[in-house]
Protein backbone atom coordinates (compact mmCIF):
# COMPACT_ATOMS: atom_id res chain seq x y z
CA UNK A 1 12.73 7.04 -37.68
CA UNK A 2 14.71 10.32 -38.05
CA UNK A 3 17.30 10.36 -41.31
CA UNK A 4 20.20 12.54 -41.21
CA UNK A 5 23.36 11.97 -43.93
CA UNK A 6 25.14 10.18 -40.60
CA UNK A 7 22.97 8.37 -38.33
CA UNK A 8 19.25 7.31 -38.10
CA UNK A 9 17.59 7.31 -35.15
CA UNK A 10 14.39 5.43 -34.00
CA UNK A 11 12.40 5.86 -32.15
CA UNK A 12 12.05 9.76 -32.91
CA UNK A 13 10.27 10.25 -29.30
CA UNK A 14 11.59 9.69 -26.12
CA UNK A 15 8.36 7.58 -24.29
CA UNK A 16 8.63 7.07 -20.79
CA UNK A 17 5.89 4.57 -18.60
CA UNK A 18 5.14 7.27 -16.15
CA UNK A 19 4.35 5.84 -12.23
CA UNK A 20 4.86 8.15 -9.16
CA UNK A 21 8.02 7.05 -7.29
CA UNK A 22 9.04 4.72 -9.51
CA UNK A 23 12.36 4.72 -12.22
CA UNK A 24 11.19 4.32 -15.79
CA UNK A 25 13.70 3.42 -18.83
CA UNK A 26 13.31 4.05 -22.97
CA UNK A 27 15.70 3.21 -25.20
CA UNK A 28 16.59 4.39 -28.92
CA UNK A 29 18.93 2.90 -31.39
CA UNK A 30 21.51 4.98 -33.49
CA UNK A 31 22.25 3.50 -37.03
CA UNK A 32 25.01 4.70 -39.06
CA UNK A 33 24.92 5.05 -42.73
CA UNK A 34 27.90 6.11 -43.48
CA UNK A 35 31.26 4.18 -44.19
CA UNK A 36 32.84 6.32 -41.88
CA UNK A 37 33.47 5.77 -38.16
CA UNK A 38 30.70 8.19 -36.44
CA UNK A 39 30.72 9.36 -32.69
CA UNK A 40 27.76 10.87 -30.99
CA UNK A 41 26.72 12.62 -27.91
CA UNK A 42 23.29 12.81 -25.71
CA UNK A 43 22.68 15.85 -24.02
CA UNK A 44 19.45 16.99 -22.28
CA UNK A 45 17.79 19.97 -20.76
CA UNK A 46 17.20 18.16 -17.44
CA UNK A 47 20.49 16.35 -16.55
CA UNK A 48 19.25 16.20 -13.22
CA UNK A 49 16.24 13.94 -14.01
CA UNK A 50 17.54 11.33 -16.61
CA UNK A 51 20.68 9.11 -16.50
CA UNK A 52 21.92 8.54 -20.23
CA UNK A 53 23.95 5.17 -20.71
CA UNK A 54 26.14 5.53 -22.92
CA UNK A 55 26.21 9.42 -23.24
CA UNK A 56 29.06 9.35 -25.78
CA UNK A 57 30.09 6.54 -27.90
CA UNK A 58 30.49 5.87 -31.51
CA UNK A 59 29.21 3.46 -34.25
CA UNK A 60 30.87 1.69 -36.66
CA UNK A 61 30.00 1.84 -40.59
CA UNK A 62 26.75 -0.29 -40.72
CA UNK A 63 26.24 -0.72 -37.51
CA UNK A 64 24.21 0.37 -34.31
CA UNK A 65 24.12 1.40 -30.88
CA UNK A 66 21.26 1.17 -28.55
CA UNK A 67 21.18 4.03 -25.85
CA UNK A 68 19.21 3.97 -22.80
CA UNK A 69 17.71 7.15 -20.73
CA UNK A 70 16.34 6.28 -17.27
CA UNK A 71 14.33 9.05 -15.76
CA UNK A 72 14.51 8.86 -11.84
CA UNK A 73 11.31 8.45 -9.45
CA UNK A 74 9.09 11.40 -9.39
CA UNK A 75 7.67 12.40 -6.45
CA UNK A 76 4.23 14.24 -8.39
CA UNK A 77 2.77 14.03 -12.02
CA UNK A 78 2.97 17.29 -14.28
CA UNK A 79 -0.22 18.72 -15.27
CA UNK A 80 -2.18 17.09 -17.83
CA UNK A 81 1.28 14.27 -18.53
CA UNK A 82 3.01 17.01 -20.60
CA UNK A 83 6.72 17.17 -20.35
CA UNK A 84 9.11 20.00 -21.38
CA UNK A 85 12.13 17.98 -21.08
CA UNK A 86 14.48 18.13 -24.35
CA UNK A 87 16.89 15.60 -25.38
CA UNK A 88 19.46 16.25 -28.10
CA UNK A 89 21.70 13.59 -30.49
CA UNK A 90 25.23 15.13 -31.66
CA UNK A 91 26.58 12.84 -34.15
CA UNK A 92 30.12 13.68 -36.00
CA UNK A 93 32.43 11.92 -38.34
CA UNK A 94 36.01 10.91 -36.57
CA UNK A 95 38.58 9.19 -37.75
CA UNK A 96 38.78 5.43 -38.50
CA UNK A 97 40.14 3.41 -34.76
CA UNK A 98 38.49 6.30 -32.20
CA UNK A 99 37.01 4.48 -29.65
CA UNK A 100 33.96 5.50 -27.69
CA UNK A 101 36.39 6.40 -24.90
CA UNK A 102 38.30 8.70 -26.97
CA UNK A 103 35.42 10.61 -27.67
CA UNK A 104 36.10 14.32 -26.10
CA UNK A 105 33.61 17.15 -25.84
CA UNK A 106 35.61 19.45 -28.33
CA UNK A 107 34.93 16.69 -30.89
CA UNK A 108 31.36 18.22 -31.18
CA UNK A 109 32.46 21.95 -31.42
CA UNK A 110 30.99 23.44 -34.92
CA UNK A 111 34.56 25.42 -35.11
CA UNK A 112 37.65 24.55 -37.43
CA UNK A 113 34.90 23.39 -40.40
CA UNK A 114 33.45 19.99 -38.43
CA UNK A 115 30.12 19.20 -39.39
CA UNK A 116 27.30 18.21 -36.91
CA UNK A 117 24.51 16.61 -37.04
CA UNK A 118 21.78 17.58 -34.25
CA UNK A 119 18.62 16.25 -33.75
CA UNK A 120 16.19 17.30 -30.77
CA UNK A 121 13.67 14.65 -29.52
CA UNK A 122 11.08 15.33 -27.07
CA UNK A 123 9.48 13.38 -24.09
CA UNK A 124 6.38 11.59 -23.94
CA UNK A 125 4.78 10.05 -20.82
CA UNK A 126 2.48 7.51 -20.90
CA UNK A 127 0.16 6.24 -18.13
CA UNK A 128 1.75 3.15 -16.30
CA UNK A 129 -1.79 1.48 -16.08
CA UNK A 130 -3.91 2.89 -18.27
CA UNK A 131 -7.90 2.29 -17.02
CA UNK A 132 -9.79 -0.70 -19.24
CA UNK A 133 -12.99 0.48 -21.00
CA UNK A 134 -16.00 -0.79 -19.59
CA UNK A 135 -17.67 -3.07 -22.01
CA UNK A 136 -21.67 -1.93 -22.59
CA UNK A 137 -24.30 -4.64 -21.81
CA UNK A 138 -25.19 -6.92 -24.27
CA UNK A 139 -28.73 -6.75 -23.89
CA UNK A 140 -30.99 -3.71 -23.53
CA UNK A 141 -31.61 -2.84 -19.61
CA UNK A 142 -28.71 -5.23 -18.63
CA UNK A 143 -26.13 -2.78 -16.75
CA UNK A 144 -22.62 -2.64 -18.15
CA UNK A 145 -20.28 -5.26 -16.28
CA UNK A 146 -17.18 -4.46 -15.03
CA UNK A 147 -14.59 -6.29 -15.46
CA UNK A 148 -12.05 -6.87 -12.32
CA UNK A 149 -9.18 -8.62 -13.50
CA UNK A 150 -8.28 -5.82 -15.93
CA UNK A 151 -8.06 -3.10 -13.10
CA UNK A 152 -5.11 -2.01 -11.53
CA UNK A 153 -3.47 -4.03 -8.70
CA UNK A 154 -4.07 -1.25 -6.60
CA UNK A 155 -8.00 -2.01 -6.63
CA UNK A 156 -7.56 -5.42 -5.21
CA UNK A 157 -5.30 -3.94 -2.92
CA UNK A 158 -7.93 -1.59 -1.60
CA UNK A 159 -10.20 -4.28 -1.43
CA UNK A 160 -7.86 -7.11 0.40
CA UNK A 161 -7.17 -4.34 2.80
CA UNK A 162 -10.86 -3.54 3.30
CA UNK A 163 -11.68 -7.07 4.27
CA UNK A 164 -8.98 -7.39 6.45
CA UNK A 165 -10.04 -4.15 8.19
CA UNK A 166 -13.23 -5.93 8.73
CA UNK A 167 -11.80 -9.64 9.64
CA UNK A 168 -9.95 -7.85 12.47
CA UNK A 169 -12.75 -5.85 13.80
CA UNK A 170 -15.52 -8.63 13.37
CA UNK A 171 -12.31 -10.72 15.28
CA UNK A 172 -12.54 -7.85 18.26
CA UNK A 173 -15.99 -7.64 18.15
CA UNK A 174 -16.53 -11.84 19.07
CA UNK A 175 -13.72 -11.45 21.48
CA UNK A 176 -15.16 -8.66 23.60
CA UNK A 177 -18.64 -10.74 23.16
CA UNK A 178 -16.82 -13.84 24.38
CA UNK A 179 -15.65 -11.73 27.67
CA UNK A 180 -19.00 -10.24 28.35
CA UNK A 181 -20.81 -13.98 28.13
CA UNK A 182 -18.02 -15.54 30.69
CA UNK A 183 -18.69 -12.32 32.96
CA UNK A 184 -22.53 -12.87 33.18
CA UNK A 185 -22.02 -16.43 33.33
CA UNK A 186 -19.70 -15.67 36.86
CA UNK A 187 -22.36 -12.99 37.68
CA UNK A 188 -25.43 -15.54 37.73
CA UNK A 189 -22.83 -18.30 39.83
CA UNK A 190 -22.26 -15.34 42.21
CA UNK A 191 -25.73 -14.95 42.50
CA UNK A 192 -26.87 -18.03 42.86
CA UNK A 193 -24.53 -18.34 46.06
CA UNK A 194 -25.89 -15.44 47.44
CA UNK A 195 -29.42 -17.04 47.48
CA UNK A 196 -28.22 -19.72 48.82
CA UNK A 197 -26.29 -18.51 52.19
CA UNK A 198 -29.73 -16.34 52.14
CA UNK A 199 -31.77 -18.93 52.22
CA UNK A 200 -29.34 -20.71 55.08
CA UNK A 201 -29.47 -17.29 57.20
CA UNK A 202 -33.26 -17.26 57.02
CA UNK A 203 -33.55 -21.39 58.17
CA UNK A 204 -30.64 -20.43 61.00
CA UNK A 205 -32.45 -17.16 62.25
CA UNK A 206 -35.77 -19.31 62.19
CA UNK A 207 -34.50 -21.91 64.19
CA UNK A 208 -32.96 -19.44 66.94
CA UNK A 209 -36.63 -17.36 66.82
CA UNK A 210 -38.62 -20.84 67.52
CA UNK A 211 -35.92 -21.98 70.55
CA UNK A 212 -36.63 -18.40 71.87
CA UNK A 213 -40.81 -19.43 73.43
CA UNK A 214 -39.51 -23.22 74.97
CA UNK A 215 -36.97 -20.94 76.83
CA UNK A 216 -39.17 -18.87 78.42
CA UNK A 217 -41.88 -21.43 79.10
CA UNK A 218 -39.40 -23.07 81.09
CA UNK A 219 -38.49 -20.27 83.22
CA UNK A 220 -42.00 -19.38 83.65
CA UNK A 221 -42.54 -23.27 84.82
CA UNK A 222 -40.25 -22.66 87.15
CA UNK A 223 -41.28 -19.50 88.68
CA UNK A 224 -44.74 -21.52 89.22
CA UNK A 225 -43.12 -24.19 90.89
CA UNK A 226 -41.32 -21.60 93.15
CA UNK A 227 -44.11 -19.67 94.37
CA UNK A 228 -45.87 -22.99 94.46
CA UNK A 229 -43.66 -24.39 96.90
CA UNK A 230 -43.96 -20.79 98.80
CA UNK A 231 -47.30 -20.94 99.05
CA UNK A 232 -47.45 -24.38 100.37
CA UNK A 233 -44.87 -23.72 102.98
CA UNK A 234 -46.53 -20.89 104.56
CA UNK A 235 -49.75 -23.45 105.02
């Protein structure tokens, strides 16, 4: 907790859950000690980056005010989780009834005798999901066990999507071995008729190649018979 003669202020770090893409809040809580009416003012080096809610404000004698900084999605991590961002607390006596939206900007201006109070506050990231340490084996030559449920979601994401990489391509594999089955299967069929009106052609062209000697026997017969008959009429 930081103690100045107006306000305390806890925590004394801004620390943010740090996540790529992803809004992360902190909050800190102003305390007045004095029996004065005192109004304050959040300013940081990054406006940009952070929404302060409230910004300005004051706090009754004895009382607090919570005060929340949301840091929008970041698109890439700094290097090594180190942040220069700055934030800085104004806080000033005012008279007794100002209300927080009578608070002006000129209330915090160190000219005409005012005193102000200013306390600077850095900002700490910390790792969204932090790895688990790996517990050693409890015997000697066991090897250390792992333990899954403590990993991040995204590890059983990799995995679910691994498996259903495989489900579809075991699915496409049975499916094209499906088609090539039922395509030999109508190959053999095929086949099989083919033998078949074979088999017919052969019995038909063996039938027309045993006619083919009775034919000519009988026109040999009758050739006989012919010069026969010649023969016996020139006698």
């Amino acid at each position: 907790m930081t103690t100045g003669d107006l306000i305390n202020i806890h925590p004394t770090e801004l620390k943010f859950p740090f996540e790529l893409k992803k809004q992360s809040s902190c909050s800190m809580q102003l305390t007045n000690k004095r029996a004065n009416v005192v109004a304050f003012k959040v300013k940081t080096t990054n406006p940009r980056k952070y929404c302060v809610r409230p910004n300005t404000g004051v706090v009754l004698p004895g009382e607090s005010c919570n005060v929340t900084v949301t840091m929008q999605a970041q698109k890439e991590a700094p290097l090594d989780m180190q942040c220069k961002d700055k934030f800085l607390v104004q806080s000033v006596i005012v008279s007794d009834g100002t209300t927080s939206k009578e608070v002006l900007a000129e209330m915090f201006n160190k000219e005409g005798g005012r005193v102000i109070e200013d306390f600077k506050m850095r900002v700490v990231y910390i790792a969204a999901n932090p790895p688990s340490p790996v517990p050693e084996g409890s015997e000697e030559g066991n090897s250390p066990r792992t333990d899954f449920a403590s990993q991040p979601g995204s590890l059983f994401d990799d995995v679910s999507r691994t498996l259903d990489e495989t489900n579809e391509k075991s699915s496409e594999a049975w499916s094209m071995i499906s088609k090539l089955t039922e395509e030999k299967a109508a190959a053999i069929l095929q086949s099989q008729k083919l033998r078949q009106e074979l088999e017919m052609l052969k019995k038909e062209t063996s039938k027309k190649q045993s006619g083919g000697p009775s034919l000519v026997l009988l026109l040999l017969v009758a050739l006989l018979g012919c010069l026969f008959g010649y023969i016996l009429n020139r006698t």
